[in-house]
Each structure stands twice: as C-alpha cells, then as structure tokens.
C-alpha atoms as a PDB file:
ATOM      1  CA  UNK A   1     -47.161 -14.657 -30.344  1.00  0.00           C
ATOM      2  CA  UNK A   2     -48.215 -13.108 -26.919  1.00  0.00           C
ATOM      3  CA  UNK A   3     -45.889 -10.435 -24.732  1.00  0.00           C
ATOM      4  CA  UNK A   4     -44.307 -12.747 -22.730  1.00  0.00           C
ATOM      5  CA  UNK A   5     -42.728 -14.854 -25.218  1.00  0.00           C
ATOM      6  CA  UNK A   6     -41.150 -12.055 -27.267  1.00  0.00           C
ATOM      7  CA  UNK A   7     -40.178 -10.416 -23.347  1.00  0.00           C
ATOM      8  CA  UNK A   8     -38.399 -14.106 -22.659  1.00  0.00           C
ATOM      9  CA  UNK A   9     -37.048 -14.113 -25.989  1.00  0.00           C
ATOM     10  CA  UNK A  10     -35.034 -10.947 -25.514  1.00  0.00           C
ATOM     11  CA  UNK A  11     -34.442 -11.392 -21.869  1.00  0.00           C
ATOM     12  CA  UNK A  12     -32.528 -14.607 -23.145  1.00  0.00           C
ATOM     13  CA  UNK A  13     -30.408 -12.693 -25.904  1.00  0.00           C
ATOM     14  CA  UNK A  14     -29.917 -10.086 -23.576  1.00  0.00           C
ATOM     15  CA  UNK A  15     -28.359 -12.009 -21.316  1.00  0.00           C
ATOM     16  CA  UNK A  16     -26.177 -14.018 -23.808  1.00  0.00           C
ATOM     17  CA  UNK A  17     -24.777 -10.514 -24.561  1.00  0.00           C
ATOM     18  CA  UNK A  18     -23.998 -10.187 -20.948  1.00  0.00           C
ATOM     19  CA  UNK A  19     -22.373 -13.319 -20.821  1.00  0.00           C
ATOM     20  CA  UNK A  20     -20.346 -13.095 -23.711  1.00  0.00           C
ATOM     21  CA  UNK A  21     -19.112  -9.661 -22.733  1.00  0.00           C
ATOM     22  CA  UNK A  22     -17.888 -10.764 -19.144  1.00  0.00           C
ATOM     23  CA  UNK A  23     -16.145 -13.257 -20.911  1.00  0.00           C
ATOM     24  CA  UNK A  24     -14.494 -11.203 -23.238  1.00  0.00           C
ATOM     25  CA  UNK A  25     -13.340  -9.200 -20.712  1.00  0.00           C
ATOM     26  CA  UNK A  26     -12.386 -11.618 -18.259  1.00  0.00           C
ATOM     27  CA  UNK A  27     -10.199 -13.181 -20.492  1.00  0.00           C
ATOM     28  CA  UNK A  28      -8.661  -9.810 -22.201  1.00  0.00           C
ATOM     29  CA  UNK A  29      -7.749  -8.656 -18.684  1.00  0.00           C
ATOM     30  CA  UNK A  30      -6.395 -12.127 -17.749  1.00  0.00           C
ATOM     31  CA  UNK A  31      -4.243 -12.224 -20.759  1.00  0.00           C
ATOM     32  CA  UNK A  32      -2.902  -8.353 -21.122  1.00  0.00           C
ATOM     33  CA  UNK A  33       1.129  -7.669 -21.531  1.00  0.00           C
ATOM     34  CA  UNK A  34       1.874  -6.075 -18.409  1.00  0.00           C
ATOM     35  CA  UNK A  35       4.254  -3.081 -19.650  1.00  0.00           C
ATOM     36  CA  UNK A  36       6.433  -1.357 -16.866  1.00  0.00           C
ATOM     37  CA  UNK A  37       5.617   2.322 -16.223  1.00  0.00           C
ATOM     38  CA  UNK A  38       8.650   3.914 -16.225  1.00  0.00           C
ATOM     39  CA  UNK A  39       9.052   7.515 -13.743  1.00  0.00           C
ATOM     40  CA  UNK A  40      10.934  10.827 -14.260  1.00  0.00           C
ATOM     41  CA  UNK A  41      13.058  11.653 -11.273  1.00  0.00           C
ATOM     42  CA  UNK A  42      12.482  14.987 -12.393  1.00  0.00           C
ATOM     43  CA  UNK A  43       8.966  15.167 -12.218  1.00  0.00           C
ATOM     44  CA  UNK A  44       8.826  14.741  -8.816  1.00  0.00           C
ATOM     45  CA  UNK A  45      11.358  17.347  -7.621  1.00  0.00           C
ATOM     46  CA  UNK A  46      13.863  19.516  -8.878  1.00  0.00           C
ATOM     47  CA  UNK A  47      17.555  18.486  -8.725  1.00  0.00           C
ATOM     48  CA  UNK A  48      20.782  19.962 -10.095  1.00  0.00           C
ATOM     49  CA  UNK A  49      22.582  16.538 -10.675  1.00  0.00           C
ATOM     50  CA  UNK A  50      26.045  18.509  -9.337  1.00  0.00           C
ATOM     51  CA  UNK A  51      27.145  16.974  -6.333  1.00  0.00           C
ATOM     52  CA  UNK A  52      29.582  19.288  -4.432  1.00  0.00           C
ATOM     53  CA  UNK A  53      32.888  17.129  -3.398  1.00  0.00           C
ATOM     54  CA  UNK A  54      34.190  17.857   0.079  1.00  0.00           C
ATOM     55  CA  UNK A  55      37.956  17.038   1.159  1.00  0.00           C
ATOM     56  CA  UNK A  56      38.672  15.402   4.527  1.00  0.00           C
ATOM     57  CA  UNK A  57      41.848  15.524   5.911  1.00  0.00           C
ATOM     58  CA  UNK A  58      43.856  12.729   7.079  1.00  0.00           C
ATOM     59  CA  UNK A  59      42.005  11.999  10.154  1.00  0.00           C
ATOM     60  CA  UNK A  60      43.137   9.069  12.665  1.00  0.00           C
ATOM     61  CA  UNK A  61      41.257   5.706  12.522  1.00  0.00           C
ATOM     62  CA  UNK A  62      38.506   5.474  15.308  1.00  0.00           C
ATOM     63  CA  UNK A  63      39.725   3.182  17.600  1.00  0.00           C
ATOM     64  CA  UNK A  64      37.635  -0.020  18.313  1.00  0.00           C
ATOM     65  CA  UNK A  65      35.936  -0.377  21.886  1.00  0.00           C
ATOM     66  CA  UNK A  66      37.572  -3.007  23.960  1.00  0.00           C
ATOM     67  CA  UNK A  67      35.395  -6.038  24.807  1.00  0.00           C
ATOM     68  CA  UNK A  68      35.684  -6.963  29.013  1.00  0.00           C
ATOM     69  CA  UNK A  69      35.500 -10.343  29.272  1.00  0.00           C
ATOM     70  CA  UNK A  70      33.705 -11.268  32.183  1.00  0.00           C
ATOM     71  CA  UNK A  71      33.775 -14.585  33.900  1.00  0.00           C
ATOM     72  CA  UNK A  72      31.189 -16.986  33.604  1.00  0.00           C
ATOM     73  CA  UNK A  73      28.499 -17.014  36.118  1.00  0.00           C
ATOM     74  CA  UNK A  74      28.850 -20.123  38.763  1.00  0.00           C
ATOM     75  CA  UNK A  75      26.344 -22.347  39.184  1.00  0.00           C
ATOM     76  CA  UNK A  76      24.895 -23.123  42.232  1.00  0.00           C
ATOM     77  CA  UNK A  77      24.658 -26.368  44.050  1.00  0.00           C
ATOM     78  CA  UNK A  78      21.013 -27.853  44.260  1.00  0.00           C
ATOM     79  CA  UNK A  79      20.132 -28.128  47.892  1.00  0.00           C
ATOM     80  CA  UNK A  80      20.603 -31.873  49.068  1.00  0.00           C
ATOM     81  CA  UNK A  81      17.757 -33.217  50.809  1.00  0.00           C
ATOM     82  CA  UNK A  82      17.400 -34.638  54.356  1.00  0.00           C
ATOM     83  CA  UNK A  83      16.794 -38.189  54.925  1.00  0.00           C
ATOM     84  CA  UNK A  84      14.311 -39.595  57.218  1.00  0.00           C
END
C-alpha cells in the first residue's frame, strides 16, 4: 500500500470519530435534566432578619380629591355653503 491510501484511511476514521462525538454530545446536551440552582440570600449581603415594628397613631383618613365635572365641549356648526 502507498502513503496516500493509509493517509485516506485514517483521515476517514478520524473523521467518523468526529462525527460520532458531535453526536454524542449534541444529543447529551439536548437531553440533560435541567436542575434549578438554588441562591443564599445570605451570600449576597448581610441581613439581621429582625425587622423593627413602628406604631402609628390613629391618624385621620386622607381625604379623596374631588373630581370637577366639566361640561362637554359644544360642537360647532359646519359652515353652510352659498349657492350660485
């Protein structure tokens, strides 16, 4: 056997491989059990959890603002036209 049958031999198994692997791949990434990735609160800054409680005392409801009703615009006549 020459060079350049043994060269196109393993070109062609080498690129089987390639195939096969992209596959593999493909279809394990495709397929994969997304699991959630779950976060610390704490990790990302520091908190004391104790929330302080403030009184307020009796205050009066705010009073609503009053709605004006305002009176429809007129409409205007169209302007008749003269006759010849």
């Amino acid at each position: 056997m020459d060079f350049k049958k043994i060269a196109k031999i393993i070109a062609c198994i080498a690129a089987l491989c390639a195939i096969a692997a992209a596959a593999y791949f493909a279809i394990k990434k495709l397929t994969a059990k997304d699991e959630p990735e779950y976060f610390d609160d704490n990790d990302f800054f520091e908190c004391d959890n104790e929330l302080e409680i403030i009184e307020v005392a009796n205050e009066a409801p705010a009073e609503e603002p009053k709605e004006e009703k305002k009176p429809a615009p007129k409409k205007k006549a169209a302007p008749k036209k003269k006759a010849e």
